[in-house]
N, C-alpha and C. Protein backbone atom coordinates (compact mmCIF):
# COMPACT_ATOMS: atom_id res chain seq x y z
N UNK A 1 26.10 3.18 -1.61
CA UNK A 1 25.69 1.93 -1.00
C UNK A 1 25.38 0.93 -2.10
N UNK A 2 25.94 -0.57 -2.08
CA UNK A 2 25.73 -1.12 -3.14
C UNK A 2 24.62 -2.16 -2.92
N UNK A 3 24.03 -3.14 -3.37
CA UNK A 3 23.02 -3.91 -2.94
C UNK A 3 22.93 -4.47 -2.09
N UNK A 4 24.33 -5.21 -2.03
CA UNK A 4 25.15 -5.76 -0.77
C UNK A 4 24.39 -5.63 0.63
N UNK A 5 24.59 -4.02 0.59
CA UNK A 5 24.47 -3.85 2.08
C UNK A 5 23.30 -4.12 2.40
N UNK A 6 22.29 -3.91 2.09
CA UNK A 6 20.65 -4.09 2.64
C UNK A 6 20.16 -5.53 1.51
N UNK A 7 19.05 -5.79 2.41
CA UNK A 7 18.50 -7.07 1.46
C UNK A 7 17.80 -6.28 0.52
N UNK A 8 17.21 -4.61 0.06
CA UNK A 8 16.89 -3.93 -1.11
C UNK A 8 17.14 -2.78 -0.43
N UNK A 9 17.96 -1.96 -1.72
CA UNK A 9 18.56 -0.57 -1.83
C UNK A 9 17.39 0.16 -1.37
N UNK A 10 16.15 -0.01 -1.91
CA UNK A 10 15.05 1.25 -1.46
C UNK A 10 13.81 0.11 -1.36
N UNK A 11 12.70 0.34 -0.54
CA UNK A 11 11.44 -0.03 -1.16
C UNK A 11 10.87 1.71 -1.43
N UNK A 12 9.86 1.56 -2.20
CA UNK A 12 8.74 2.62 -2.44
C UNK A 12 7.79 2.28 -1.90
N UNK A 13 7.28 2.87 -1.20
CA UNK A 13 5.76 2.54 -0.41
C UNK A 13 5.03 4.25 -0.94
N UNK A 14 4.01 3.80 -0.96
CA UNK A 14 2.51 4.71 -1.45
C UNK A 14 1.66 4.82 -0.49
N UNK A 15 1.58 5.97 0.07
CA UNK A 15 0.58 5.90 1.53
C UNK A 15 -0.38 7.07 1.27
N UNK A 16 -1.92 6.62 0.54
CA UNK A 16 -2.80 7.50 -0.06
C UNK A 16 -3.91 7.50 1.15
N UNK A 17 -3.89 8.59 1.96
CA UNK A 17 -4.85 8.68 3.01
C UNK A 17 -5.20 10.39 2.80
N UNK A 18 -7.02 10.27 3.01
CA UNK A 18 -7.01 11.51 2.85
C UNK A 18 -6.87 12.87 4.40
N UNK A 19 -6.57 12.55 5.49
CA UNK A 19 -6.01 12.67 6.77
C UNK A 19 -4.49 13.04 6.56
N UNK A 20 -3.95 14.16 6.47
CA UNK A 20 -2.94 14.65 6.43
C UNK A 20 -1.87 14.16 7.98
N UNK A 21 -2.96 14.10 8.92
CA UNK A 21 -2.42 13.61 10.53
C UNK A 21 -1.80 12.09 10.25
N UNK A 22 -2.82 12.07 9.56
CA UNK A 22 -2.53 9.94 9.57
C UNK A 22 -1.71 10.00 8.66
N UNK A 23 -1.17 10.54 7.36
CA UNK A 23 -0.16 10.21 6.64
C UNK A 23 1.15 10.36 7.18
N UNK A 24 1.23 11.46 8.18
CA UNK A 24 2.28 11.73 8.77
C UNK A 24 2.72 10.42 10.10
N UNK A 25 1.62 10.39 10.80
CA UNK A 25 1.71 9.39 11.82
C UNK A 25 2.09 7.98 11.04
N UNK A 26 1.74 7.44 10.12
CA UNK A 26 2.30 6.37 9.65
C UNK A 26 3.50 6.63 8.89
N UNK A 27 3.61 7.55 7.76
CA UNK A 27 5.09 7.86 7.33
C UNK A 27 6.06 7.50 8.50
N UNK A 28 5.88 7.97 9.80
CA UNK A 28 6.82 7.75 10.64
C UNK A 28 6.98 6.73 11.29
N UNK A 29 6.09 6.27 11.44
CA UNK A 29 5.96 4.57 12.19
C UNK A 29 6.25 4.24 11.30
N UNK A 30 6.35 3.77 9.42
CA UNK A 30 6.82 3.16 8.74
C UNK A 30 8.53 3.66 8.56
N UNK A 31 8.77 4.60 8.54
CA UNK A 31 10.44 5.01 8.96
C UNK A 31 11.02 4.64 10.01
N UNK A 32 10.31 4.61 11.59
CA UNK A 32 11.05 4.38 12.48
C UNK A 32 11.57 2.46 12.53
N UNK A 33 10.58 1.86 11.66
CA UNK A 33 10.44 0.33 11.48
C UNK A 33 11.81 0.47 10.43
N UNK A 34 11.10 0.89 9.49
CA UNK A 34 12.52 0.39 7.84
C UNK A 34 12.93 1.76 7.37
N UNK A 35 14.40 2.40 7.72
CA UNK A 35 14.39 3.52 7.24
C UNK A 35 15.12 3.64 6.12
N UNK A 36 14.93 2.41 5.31
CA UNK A 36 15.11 2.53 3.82
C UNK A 36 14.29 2.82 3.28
N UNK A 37 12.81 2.98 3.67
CA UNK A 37 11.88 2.51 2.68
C UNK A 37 11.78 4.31 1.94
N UNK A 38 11.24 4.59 1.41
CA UNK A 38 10.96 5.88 0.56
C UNK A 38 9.46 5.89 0.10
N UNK A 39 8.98 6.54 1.00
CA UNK A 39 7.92 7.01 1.34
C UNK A 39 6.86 8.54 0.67
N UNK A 40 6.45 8.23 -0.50
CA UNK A 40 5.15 8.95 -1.07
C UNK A 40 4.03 9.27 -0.57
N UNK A 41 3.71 10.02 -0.44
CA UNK A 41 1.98 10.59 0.39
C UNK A 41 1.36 11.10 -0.74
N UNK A 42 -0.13 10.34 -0.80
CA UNK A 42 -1.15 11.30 -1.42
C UNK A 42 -2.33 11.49 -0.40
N UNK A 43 -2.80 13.20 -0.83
CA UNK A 43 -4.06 13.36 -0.30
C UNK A 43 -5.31 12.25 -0.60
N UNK A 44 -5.25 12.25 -1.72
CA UNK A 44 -6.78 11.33 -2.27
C UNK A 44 -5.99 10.25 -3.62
N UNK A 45 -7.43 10.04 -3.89
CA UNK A 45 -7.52 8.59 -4.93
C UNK A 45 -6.45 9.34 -6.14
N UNK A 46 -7.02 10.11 -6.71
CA UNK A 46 -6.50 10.63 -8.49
C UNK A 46 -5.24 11.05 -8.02
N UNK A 47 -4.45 11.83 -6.84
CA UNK A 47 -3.05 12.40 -6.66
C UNK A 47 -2.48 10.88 -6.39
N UNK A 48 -2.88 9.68 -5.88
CA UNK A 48 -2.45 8.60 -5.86
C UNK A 48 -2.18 7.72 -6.89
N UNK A 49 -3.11 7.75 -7.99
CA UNK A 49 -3.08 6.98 -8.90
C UNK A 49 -1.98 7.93 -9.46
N UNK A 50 -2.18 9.13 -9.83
CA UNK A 50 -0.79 9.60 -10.33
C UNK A 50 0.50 9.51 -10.14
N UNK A 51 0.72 9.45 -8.71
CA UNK A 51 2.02 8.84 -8.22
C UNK A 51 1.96 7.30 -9.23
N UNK A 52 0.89 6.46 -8.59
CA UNK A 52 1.30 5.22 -9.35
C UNK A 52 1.70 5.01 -10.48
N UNK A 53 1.21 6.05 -11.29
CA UNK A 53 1.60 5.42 -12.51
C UNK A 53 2.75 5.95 -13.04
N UNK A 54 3.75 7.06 -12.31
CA UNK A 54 4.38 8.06 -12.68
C UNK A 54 6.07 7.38 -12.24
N UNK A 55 5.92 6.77 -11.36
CA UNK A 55 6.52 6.45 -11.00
C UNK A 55 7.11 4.70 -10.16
N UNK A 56 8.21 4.17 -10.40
CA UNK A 56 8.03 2.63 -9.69
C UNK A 56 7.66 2.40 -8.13
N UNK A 57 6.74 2.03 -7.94
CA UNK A 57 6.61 1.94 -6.30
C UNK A 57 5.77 0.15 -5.84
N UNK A 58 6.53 0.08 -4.67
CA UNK A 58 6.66 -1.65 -4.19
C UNK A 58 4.97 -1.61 -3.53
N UNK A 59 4.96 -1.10 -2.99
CA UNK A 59 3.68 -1.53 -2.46
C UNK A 59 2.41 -0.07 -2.06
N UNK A 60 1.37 -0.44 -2.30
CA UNK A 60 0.44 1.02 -1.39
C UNK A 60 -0.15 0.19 -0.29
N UNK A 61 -0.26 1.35 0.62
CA UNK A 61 -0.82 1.60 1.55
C UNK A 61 -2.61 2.56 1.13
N UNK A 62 -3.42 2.20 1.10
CA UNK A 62 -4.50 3.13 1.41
C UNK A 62 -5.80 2.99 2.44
N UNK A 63 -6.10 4.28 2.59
CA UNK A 63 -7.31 3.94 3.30
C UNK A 63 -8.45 3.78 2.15
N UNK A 64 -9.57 3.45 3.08
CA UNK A 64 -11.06 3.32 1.67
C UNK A 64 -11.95 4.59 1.78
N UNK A 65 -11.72 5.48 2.65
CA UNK A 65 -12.25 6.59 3.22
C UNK A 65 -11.43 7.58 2.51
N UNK A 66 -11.82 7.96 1.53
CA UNK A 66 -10.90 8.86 0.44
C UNK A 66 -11.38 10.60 0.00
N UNK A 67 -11.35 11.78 0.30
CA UNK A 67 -12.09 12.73 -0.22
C UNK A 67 -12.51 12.87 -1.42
N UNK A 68 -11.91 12.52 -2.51
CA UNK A 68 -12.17 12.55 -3.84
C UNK A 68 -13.22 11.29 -4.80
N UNK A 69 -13.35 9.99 -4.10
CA UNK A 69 -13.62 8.75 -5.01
C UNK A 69 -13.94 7.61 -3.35
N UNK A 70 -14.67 6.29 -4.27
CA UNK A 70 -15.07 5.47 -3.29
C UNK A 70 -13.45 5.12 -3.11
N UNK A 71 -13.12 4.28 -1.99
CA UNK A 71 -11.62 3.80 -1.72
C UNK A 71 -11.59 2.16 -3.01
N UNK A 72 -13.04 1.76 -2.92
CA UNK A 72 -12.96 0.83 -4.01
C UNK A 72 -12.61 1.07 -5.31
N UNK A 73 -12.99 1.84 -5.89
CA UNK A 73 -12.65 2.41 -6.99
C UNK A 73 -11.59 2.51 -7.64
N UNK A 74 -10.52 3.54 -6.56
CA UNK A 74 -9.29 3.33 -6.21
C UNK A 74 -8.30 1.92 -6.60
N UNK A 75 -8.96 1.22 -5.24
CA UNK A 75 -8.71 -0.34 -5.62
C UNK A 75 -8.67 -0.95 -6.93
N UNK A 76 -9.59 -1.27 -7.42
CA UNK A 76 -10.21 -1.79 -9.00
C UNK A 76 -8.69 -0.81 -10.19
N UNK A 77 -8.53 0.10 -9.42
CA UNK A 77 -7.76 0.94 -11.24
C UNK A 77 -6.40 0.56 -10.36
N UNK A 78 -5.75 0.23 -9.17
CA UNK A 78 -4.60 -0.28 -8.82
C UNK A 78 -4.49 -1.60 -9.06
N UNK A 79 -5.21 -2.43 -8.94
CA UNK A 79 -5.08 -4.03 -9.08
C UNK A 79 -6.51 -4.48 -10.29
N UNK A 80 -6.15 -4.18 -11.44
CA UNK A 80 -7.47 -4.68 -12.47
C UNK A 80 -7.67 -5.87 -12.35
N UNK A 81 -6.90 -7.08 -12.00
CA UNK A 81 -6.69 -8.41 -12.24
C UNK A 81 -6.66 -8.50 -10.29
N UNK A 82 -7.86 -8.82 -9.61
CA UNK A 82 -7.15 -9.44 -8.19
C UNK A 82 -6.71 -10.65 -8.11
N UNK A 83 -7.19 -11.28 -8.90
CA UNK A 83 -6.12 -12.94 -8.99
C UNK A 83 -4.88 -12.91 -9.22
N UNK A 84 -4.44 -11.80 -9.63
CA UNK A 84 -3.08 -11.77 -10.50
C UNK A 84 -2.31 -10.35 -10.03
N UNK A 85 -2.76 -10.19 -8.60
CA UNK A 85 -2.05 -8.33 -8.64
C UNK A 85 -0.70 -7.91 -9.27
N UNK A 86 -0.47 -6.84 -9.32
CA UNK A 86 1.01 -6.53 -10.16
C UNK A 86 1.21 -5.80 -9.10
N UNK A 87 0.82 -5.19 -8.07
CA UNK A 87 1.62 -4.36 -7.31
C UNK A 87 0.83 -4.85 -5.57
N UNK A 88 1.37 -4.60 -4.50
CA UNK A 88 1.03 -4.94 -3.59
C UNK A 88 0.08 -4.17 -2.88
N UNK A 89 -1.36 -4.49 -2.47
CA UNK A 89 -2.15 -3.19 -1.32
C UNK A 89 -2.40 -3.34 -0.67
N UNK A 90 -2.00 -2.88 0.58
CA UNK A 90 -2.58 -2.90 1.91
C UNK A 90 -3.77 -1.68 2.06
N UNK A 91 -4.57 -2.19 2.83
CA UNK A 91 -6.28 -1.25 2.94
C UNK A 91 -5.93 -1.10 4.69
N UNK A 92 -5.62 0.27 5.15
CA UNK A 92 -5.52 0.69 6.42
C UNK A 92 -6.59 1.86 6.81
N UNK A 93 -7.57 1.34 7.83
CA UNK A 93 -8.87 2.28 7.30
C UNK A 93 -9.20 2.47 9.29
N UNK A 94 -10.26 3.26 8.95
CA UNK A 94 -10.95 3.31 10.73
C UNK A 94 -12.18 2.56 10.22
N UNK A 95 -12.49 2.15 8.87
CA UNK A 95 -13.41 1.38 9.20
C UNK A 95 -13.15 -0.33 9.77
N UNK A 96 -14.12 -0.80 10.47
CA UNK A 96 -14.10 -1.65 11.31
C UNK A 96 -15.15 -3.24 10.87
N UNK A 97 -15.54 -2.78 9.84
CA UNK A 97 -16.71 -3.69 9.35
C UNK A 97 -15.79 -5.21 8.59
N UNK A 98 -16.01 -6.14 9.14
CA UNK A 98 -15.11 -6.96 8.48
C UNK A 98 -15.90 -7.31 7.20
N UNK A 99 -17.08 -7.19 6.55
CA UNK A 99 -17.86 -7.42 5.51
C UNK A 99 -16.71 -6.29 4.57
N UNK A 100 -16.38 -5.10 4.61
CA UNK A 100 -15.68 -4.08 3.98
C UNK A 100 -14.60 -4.95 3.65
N UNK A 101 -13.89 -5.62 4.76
CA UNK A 101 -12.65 -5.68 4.86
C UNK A 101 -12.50 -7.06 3.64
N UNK A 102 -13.56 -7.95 3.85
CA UNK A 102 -13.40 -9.15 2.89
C UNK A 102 -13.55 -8.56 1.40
N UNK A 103 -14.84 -7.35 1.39
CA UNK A 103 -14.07 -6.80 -0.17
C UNK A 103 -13.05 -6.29 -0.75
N UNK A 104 -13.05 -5.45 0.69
CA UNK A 104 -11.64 -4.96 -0.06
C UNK A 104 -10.27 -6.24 -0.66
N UNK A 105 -10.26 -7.47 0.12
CA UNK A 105 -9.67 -8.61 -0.30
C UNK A 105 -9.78 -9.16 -1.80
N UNK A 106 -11.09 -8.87 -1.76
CA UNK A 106 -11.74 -9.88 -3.13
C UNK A 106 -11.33 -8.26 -4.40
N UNK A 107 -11.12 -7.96 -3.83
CA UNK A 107 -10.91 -6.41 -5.08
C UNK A 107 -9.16 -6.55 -5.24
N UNK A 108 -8.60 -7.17 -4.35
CA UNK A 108 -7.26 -7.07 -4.67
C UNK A 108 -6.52 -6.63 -3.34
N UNK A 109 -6.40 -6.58 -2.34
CA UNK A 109 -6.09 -5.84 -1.11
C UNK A 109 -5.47 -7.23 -0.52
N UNK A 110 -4.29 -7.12 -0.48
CA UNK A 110 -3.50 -8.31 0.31
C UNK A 110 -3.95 -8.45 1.78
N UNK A 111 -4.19 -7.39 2.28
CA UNK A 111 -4.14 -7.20 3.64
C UNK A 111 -5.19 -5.81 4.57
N UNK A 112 -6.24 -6.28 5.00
CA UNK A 112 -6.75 -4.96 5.87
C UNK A 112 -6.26 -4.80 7.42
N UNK A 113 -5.96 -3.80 7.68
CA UNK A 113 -5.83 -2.80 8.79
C UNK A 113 -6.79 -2.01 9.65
N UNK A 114 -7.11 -2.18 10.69
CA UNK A 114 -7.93 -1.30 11.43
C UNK A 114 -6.98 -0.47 12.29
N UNK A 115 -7.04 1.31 11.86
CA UNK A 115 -5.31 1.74 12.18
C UNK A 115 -5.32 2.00 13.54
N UNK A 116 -6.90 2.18 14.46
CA UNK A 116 -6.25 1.80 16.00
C UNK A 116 -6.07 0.97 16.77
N UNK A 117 -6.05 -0.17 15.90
CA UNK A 117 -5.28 -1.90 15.97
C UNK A 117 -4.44 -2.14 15.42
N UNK A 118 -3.58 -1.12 14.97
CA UNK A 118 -2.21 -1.80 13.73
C UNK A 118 -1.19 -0.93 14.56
N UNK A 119 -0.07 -1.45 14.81
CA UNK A 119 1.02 -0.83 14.85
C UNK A 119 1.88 -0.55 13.50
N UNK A 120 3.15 0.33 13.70
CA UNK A 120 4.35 0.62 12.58
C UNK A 120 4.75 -1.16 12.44
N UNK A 121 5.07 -1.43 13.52
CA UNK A 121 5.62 -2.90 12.66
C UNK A 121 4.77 -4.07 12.48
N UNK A 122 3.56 -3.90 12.63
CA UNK A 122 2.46 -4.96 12.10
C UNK A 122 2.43 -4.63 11.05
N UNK A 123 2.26 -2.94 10.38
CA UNK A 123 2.22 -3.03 8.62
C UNK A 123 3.33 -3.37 7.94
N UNK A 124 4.57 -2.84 8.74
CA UNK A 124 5.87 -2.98 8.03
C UNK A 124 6.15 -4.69 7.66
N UNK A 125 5.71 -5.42 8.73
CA UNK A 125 5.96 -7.26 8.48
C UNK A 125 4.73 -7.17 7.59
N UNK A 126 3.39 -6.64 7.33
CA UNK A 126 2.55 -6.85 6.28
C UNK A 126 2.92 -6.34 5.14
N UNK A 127 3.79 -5.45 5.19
CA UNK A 127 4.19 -4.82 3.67
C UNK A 127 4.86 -5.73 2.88
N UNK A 128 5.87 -6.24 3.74
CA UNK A 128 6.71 -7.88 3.56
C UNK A 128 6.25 -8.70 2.80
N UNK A 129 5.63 -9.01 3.55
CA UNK A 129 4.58 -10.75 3.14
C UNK A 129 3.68 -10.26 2.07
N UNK A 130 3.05 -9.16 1.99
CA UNK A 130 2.29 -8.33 0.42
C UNK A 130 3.13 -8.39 -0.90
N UNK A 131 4.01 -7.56 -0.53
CA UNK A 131 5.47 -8.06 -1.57
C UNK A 131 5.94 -9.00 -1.94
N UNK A 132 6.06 -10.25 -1.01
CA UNK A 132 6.45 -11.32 -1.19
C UNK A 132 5.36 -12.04 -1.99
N UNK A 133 4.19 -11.95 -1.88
CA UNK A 133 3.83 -12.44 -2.25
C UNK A 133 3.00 -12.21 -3.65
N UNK A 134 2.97 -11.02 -3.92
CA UNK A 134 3.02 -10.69 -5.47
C UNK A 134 4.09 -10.96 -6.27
N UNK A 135 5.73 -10.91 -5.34
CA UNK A 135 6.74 -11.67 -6.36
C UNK A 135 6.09 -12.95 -7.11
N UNK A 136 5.91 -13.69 -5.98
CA UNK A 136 5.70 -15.34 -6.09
C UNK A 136 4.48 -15.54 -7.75
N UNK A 137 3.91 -14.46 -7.69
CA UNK A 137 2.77 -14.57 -8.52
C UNK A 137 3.36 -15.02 -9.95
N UNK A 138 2.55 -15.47 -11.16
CA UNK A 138 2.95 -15.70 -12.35
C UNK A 138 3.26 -14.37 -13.11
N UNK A 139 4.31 -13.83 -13.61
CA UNK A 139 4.43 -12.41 -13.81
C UNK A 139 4.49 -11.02 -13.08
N UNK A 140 4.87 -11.97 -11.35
CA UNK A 140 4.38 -10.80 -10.26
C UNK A 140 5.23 -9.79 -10.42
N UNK A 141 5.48 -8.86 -9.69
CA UNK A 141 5.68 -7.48 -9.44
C UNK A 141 5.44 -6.71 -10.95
N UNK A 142 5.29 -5.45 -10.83
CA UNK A 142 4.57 -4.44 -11.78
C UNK A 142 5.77 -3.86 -13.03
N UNK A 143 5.76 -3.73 -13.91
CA UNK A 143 6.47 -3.24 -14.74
C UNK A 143 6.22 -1.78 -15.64
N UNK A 144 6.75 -0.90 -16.10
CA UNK A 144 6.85 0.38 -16.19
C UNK A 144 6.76 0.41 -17.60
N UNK A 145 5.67 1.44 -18.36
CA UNK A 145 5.54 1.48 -19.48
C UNK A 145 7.21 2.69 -19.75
């Protein structure tokens, strides 16, 4: 398949939830939406950051409810710069507190999710506009040591 055919050959999406149910339930709602995308699961924060850094990937997905680390934490070592992100994050959580939700913003989080208010294609058009809009940035999208 050459580029041609799709507007991008693959995205990488990062979906670090520590809920083995919920990684699966969204893996698939994010497949049944874009079944280009190529799809990574981590249990927790540190198997996530390892993916990240191991490999090129377009955008994460995480929750802030993590077994291993605060979900902020997380945040802060994915986006060091939130004025300036290099990679795109969506924060998809059961928490409900919009005080959470504005930090998680101000930490770098393009976009929060409350996941029994989000559908597959409310994140999939948010994964979009996350992407898009770290292109747009001065130096946006992430580059690979």
């Amino acid at each position: 398949m050459s580029p041609t055919d799709h507007e991008a050959p693959s995205t990488s999406i990062l979906l670090i939830d520590g809920s083995k149910n919920h990684r699966v339930y969204w893996t698939d709602q994010l497949k049944n939406c874009a079944p280009h995308y190529q799809i990574v699961e981590a249990p927790d924060g540190e198997t996530g950051l390892a993916l990240f850094r191991s490999q090129p990937i377009d955008c994460v997905v995480m929750d802030l409810n993590l077994p291993d680390q605060p979900g902020f934490e997380l945040l802060a070592d994915l986006v060091p710069t939130p004025s300036k992100p290099n990679v795109a994050v969506l924060v998809l959580t059961l928490l409900g507190h919009r005080t959470v939700w504005e930090l998680a913003k101000h930490y770098g989080a393009y976009a929060c999710f409350h996941k029994q208010h989000t559908t597959g294609e409310d994140l999939e058009r948010a994964i979009q506009r996350a992407m898009d809009f770290v292109r747009q940035m001065p130096m946006g999208g992430r580059e690979l040591a």
